[in-house]
N, C-alpha and C. Protein backbone atom coordinates (compact mmCIF):
# COMPACT_ATOMS: atom_id res chain seq x y z
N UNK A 1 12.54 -13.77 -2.53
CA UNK A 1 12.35 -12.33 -2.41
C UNK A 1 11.62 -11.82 -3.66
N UNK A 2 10.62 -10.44 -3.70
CA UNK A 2 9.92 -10.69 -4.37
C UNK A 2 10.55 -8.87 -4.94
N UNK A 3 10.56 -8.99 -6.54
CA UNK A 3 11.66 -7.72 -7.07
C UNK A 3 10.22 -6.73 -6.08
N UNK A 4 10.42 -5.01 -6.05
CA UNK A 4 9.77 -4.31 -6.28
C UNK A 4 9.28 -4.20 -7.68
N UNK A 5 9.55 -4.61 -8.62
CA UNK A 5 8.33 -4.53 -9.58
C UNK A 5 7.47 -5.35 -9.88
N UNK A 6 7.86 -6.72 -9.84
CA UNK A 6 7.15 -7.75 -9.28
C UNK A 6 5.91 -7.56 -8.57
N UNK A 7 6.39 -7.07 -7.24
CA UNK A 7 5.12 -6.46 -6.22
C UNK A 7 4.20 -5.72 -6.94
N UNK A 8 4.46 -4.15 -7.82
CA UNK A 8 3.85 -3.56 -8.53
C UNK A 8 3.07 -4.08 -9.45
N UNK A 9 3.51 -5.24 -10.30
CA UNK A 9 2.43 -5.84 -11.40
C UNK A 9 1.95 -6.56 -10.36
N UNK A 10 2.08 -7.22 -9.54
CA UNK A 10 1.35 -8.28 -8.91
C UNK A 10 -0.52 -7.19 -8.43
N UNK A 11 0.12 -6.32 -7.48
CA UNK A 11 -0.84 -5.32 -6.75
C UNK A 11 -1.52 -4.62 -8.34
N UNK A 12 -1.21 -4.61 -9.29
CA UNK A 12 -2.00 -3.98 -10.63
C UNK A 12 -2.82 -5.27 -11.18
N UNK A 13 -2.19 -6.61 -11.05
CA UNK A 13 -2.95 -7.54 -11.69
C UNK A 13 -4.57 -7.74 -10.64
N UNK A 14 -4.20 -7.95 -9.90
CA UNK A 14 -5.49 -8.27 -8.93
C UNK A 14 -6.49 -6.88 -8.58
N UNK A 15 -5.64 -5.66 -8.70
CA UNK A 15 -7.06 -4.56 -8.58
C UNK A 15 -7.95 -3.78 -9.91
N UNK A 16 -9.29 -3.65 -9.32
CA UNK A 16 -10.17 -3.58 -10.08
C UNK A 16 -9.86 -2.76 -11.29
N UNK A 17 -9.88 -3.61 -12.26
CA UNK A 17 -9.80 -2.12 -13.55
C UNK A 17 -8.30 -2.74 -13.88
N UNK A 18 -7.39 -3.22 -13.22
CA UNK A 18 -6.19 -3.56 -13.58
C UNK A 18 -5.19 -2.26 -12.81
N UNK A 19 -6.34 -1.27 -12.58
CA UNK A 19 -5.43 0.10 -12.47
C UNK A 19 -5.27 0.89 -10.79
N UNK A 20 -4.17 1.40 -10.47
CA UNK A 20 -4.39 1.92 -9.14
C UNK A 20 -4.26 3.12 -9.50
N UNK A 21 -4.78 4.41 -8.52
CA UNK A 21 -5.00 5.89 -8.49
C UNK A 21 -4.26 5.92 -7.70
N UNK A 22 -2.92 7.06 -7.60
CA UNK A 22 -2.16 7.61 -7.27
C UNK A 22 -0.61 6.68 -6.54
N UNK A 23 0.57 7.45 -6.85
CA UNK A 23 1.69 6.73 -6.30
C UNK A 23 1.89 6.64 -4.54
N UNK A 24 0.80 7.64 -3.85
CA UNK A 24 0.68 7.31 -2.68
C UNK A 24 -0.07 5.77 -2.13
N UNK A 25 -1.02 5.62 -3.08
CA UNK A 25 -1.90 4.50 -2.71
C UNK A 25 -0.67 3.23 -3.20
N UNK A 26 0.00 2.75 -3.78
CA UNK A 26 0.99 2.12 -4.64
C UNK A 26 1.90 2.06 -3.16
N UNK A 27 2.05 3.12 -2.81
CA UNK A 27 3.17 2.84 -2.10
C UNK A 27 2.50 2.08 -0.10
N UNK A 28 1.35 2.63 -0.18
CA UNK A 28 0.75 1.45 1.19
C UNK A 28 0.56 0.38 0.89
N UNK A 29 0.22 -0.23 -0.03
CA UNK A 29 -0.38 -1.10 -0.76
C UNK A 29 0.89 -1.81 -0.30
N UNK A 30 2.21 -1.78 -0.84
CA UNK A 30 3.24 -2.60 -1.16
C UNK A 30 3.78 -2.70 0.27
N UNK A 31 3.40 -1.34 1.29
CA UNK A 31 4.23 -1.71 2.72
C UNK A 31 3.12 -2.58 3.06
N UNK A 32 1.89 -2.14 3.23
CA UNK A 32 0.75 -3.70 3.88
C UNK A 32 1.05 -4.86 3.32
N UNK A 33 1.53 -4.78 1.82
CA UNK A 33 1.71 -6.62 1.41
C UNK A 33 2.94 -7.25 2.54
N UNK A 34 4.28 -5.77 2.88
CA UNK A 34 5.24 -6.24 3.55
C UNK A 34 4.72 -6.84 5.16
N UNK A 35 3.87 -5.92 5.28
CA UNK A 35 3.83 -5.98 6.93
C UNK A 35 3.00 -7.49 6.79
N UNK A 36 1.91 -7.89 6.20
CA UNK A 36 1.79 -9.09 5.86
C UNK A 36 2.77 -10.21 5.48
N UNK A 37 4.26 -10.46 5.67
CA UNK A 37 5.41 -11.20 5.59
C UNK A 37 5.49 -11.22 4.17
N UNK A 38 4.69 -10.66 3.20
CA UNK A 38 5.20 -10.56 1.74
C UNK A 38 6.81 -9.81 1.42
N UNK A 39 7.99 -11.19 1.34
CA UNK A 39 8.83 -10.49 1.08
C UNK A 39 9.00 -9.55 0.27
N UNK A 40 9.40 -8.71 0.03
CA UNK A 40 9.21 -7.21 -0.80
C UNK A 40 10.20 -6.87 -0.53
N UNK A 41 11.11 -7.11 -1.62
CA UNK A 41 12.87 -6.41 -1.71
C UNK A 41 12.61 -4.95 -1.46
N UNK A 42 12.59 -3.79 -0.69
CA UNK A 42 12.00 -2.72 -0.36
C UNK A 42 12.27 -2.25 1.16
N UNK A 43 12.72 -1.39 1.03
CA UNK A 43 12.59 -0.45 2.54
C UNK A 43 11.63 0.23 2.83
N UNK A 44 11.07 0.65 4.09
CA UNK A 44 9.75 1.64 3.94
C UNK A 44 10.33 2.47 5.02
N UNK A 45 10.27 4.07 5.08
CA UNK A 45 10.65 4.94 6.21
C UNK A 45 9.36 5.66 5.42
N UNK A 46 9.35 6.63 6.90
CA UNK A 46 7.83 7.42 7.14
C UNK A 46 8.31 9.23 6.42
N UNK A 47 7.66 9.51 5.87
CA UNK A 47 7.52 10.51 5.09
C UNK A 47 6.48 11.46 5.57
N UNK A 48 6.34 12.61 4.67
CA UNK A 48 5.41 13.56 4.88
C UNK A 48 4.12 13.01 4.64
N UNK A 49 3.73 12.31 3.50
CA UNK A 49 2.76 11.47 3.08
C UNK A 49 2.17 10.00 3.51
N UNK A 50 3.43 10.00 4.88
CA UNK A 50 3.39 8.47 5.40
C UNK A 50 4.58 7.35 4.98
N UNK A 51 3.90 6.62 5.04
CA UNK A 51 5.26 5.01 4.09
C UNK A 51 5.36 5.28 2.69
N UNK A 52 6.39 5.09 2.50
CA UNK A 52 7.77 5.42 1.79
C UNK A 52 8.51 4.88 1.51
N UNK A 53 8.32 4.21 -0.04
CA UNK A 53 9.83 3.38 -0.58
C UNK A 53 10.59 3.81 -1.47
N UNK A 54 12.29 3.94 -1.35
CA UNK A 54 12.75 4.50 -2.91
C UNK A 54 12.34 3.48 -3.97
N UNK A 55 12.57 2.44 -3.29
CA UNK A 55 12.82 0.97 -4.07
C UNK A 55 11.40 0.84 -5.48
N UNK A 56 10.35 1.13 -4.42
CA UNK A 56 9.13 1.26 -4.82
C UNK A 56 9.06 2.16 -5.95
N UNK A 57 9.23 3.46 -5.58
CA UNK A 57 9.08 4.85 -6.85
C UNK A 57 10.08 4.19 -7.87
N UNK A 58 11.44 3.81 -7.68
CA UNK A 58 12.08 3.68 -8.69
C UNK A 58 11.65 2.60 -9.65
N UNK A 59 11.27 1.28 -9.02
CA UNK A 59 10.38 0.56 -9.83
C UNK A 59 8.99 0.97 -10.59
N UNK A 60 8.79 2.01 -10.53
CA UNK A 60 7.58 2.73 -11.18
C UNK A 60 8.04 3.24 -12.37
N UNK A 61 8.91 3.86 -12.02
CA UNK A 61 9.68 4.51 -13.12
C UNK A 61 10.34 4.05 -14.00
N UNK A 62 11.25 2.95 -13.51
CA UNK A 62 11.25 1.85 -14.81
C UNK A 62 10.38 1.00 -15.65
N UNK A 63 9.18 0.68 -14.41
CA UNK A 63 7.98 -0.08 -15.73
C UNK A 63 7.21 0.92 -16.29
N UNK A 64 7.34 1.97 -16.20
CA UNK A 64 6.69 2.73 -16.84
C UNK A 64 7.61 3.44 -18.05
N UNK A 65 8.54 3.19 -18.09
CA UNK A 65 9.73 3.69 -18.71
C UNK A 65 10.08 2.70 -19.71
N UNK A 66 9.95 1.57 -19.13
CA UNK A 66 9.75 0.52 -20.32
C UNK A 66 8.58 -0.34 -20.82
N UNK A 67 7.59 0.59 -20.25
CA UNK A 67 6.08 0.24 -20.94
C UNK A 67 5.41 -0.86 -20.30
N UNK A 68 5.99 -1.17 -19.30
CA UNK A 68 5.48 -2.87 -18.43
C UNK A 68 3.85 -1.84 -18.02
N UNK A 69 3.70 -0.14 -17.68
CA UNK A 69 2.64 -0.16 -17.01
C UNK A 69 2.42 1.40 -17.59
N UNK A 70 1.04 1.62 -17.88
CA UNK A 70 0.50 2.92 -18.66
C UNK A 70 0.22 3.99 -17.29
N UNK A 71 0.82 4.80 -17.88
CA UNK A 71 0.62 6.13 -16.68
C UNK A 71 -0.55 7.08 -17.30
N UNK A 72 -1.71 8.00 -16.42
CA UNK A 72 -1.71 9.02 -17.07
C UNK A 72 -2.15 10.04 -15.99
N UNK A 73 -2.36 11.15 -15.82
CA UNK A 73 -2.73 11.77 -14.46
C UNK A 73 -4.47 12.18 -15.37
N UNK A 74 -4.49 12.25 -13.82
CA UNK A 74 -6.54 12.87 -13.66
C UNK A 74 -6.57 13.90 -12.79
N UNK A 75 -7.35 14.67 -13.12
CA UNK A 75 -7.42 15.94 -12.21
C UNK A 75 -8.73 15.17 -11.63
N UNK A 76 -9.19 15.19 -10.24
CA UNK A 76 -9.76 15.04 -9.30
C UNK A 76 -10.27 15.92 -8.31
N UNK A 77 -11.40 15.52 -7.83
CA UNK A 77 -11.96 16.65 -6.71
C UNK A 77 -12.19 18.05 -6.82
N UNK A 78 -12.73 18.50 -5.85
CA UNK A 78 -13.03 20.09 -5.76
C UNK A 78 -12.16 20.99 -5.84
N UNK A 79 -10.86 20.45 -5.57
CA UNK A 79 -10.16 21.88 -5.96
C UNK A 79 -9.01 21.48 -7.07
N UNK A 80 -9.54 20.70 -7.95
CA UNK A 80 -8.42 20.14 -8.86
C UNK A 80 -6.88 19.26 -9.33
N UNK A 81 -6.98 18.95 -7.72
CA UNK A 81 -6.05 18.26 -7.79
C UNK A 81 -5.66 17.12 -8.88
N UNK A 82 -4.28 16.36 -9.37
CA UNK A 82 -4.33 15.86 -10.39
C UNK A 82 -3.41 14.60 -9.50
N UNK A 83 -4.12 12.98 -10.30
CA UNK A 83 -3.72 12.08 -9.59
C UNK A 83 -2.92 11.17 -10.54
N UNK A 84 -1.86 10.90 -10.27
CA UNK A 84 -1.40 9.51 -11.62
C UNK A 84 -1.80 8.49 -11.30
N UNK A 85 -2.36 7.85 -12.41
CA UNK A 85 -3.24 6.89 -12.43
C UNK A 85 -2.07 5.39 -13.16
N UNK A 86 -2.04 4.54 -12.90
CA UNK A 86 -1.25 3.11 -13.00
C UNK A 86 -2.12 2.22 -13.35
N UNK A 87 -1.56 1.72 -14.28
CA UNK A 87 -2.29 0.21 -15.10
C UNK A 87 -1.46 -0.33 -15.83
N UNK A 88 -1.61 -1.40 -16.12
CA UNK A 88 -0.97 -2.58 -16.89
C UNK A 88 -1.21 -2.45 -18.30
N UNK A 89 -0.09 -2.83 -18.87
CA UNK A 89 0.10 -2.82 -20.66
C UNK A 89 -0.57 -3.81 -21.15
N UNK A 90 -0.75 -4.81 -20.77
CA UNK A 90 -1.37 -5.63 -21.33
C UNK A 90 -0.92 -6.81 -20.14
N UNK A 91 -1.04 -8.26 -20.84
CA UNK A 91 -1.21 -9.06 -20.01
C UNK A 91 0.04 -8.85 -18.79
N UNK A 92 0.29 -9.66 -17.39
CA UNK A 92 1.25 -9.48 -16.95
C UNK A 92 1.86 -11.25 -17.13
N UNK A 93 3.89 -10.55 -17.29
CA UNK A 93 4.54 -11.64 -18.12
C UNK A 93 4.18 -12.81 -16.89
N UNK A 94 4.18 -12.73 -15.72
CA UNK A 94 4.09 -13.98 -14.85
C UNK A 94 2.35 -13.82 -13.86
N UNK A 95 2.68 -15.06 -12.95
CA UNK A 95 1.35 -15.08 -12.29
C UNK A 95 1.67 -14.10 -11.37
N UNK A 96 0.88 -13.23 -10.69
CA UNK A 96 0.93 -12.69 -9.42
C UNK A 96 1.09 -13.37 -8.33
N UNK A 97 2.15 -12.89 -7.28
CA UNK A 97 2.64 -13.59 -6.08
C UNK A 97 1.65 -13.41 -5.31
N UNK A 98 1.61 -14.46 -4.79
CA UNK A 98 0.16 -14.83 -4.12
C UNK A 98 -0.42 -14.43 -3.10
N UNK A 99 0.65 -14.28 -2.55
CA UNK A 99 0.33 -13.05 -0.90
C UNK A 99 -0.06 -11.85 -1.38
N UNK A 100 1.09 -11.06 -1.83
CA UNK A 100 0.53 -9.55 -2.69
C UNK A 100 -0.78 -9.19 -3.41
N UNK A 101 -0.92 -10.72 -4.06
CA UNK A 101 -2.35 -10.68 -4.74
C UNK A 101 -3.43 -10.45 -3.29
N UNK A 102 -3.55 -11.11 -2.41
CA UNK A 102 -4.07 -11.67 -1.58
C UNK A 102 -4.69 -10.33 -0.38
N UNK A 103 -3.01 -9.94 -0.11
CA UNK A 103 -3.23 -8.33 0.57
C UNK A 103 -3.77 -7.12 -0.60
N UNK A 104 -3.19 -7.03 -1.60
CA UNK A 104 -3.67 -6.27 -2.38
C UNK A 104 -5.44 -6.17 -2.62
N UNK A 105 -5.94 -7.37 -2.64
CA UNK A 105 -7.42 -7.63 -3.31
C UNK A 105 -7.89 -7.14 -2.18
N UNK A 106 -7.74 -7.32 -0.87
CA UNK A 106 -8.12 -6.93 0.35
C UNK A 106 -8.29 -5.69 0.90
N UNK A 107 -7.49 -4.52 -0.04
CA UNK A 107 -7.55 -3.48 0.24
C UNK A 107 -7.93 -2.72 -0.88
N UNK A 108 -8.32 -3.33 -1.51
CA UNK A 108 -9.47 -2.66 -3.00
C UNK A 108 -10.08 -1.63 -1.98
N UNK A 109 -10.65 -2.31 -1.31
CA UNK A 109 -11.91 -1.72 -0.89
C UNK A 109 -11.83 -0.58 0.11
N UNK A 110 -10.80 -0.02 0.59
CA UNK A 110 -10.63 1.15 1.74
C UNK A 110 -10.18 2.21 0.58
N UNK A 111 -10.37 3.32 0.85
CA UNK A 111 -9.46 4.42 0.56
C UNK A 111 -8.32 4.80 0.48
N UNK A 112 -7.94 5.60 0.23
CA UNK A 112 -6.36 5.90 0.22
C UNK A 112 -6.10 6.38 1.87
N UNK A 113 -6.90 7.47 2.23
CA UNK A 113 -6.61 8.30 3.10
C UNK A 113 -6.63 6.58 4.68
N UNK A 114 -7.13 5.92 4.24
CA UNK A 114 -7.56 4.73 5.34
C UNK A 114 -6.32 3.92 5.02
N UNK A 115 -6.06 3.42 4.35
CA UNK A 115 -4.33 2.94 3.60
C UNK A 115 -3.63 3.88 4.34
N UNK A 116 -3.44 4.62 4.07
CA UNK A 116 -2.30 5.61 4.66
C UNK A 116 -2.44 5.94 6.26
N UNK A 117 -3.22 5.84 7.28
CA UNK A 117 -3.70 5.77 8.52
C UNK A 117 -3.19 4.35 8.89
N UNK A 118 -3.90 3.50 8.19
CA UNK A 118 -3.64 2.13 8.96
C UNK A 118 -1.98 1.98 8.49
N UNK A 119 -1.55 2.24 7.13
CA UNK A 119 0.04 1.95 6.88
C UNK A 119 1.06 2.71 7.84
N UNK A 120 1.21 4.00 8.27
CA UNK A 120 1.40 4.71 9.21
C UNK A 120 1.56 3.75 10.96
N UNK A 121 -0.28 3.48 11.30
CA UNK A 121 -0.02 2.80 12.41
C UNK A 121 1.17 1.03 12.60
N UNK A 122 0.70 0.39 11.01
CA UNK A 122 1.42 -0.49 11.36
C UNK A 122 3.13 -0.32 11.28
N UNK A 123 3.38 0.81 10.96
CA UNK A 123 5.40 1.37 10.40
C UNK A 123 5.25 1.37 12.10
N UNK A 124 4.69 1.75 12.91
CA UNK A 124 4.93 2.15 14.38
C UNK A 124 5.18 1.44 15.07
N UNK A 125 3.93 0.34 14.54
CA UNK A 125 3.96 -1.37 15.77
C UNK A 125 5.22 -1.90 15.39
N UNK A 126 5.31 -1.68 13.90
CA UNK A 126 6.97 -2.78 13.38
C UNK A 126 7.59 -2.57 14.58
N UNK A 127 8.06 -0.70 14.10
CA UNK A 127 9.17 -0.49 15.06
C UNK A 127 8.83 -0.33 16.89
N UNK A 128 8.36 -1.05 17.01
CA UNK A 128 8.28 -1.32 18.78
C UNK A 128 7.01 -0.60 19.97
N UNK A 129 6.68 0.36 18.67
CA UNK A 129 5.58 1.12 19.51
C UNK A 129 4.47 0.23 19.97
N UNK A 130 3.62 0.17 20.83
CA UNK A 130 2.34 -0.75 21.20
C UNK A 130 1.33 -0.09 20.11
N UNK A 131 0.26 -0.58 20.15
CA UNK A 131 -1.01 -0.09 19.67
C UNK A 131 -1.30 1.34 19.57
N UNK A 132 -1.23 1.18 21.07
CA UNK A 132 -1.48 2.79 21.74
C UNK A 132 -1.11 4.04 21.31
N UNK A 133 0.86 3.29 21.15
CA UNK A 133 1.90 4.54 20.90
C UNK A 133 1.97 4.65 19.84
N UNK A 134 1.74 4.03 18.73
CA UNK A 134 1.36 3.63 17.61
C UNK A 134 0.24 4.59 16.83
N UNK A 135 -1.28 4.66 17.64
CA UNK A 135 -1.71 5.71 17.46
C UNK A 135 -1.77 6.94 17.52
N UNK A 136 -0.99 7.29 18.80
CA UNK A 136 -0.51 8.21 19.38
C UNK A 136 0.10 9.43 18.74
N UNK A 137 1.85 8.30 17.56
CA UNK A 137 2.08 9.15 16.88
C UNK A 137 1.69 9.16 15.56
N UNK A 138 0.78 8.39 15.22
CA UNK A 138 0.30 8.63 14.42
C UNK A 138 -1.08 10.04 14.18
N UNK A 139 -1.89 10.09 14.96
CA UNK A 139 -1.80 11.38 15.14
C UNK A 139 -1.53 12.79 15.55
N UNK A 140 -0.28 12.38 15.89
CA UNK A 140 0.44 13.66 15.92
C UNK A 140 1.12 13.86 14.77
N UNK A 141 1.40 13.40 13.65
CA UNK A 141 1.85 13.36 12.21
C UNK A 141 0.86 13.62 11.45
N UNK A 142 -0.45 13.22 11.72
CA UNK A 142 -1.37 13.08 10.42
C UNK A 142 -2.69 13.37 11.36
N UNK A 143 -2.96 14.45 11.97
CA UNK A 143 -3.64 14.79 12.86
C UNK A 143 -5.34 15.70 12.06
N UNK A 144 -5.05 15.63 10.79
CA UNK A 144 -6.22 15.93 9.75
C UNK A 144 -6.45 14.42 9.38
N UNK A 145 -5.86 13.41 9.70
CA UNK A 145 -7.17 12.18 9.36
C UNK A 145 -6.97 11.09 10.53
N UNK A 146 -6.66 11.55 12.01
CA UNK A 146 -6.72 10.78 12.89
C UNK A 146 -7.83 10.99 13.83
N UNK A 147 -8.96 10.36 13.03
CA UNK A 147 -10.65 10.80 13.75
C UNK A 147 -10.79 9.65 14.63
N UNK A 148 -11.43 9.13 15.29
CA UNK A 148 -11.89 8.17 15.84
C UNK A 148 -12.27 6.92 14.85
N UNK A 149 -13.21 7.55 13.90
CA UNK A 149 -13.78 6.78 12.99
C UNK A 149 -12.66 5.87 12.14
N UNK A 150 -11.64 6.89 12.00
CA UNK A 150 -10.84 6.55 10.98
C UNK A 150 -9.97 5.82 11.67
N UNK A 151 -9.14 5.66 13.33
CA UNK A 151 -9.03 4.41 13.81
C UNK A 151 -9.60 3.43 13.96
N UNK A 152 -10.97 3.37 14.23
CA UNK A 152 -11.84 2.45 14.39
C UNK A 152 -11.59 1.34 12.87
N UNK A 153 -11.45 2.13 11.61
CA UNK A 153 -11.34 1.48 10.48
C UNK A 153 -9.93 0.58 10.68
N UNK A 154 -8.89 1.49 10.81
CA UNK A 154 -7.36 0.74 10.98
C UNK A 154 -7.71 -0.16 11.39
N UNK A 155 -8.20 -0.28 12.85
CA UNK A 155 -8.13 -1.50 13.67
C UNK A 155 -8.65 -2.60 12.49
N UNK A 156 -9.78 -2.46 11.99
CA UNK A 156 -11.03 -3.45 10.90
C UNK A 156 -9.60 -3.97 10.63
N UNK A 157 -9.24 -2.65 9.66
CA UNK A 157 -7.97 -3.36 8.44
C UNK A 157 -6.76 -4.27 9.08
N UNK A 158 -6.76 -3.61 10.07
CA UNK A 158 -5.22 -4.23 10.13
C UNK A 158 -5.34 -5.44 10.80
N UNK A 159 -6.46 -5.88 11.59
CA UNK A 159 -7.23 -6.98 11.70
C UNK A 159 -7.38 -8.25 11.00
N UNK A 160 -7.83 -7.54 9.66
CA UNK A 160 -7.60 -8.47 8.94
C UNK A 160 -6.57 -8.95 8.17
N UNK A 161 -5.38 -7.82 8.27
CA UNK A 161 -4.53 -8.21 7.81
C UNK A 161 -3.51 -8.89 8.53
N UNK A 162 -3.75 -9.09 9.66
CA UNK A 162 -3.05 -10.46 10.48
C UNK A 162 -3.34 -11.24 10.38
N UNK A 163 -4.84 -11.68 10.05
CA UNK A 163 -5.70 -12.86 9.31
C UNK A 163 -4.86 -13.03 8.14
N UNK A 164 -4.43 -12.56 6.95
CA UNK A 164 -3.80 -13.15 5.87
C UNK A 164 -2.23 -13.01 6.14
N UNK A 165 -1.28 -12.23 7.17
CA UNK A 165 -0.21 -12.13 7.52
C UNK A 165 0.08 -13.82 8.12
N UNK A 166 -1.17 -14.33 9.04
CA UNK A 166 -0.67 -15.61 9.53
C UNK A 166 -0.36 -16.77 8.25
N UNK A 167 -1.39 -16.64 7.21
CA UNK A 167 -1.06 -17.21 6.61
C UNK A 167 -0.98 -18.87 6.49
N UNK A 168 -1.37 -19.15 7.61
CA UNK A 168 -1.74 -20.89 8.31
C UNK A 168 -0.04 -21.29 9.08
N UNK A 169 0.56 -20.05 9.03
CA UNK A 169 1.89 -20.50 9.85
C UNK A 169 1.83 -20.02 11.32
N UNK A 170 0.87 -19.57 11.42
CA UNK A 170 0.61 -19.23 13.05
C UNK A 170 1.18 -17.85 13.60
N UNK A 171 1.72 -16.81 13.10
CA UNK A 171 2.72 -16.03 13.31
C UNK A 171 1.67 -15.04 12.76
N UNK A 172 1.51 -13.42 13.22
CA UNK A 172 1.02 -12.54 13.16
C UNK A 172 -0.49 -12.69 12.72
């Protein structure tokens, strides 16, 4: 089983810069490593913002509390919003777990708002919904970023993240 902070340095060691933008992005990040069979000592329930771990925030707050990871916020965008920004103190004490590394590096590359769409649809499939129903309520929750386009992306992502979920064991 892999601690929640563990997960956190792991997902900071492998993305670009060392550093992730905002505790929303932190927190898809760590349910996609799950939904990928990355054990992740962690619960995820659906929130206003989507997936949702205590386990997660509270491990933030301790490595940041004991310096394992540098915080600082950025004001961002057009109307000023301010984002906390996460990075590593310096080296990390172990290697990154290899799956986490693996899902993490993989999702460098989407957005937050696309993280949080596709993390959303897959909390749905866990719990029993099909594809369909899956999307379904997913935009009826988050109905300012459930475009076409922006499923069309989920599908990409989450696509591929059954590609590294199988893992060569044949299973998802």
């Amino acid at each position: 089983m892999i601690t929640p902070e563990d997960a956190i340095i792991s997902v900071l060691a492998v993305s670009p810069g060392h550093e992730v933008r905002g505790k929303k992005r932190i927190h898809k990040i760590a349910f996609l490593c799950n939904y990928c069979h990355a054990p992740i000592a962690a619960q995820f329930n659906i929130r206003h913002f989507g997936v949702f771990s205590n386990e997660i925030a509270g491990a933030l707050d301790v490595l940041t509390t004991f310096g394992d990871l540098d915080m600082h916020d950025e004001q961002i965008g057009p109307n000023g919003y301010f984002i906390t920004v996460y990075s590593l103190s310096g080296k990390p004490r172990h290697k990154p777990d290899p799956k986490v590394a693996k899902v993490a590096a993989a999702l460098a590359a989407y957005s937050t708002p696309s993280l949080e769409v596709a993390s959303t649809v897959a909390y749905f499939t866990m719990h029993g919904l099909s594809e369909a129903g899956a999307m379904k309520e997913t935009r009826r929750i988050k109905p300012a970023l459930s475009s076409g386009a922006q499923f069309a992306i989920t599908k990409r992502l989450l696509n591929a993240l059954a590609e590294i979920g199988a893992g060569g064991d044949g299973q998802r």
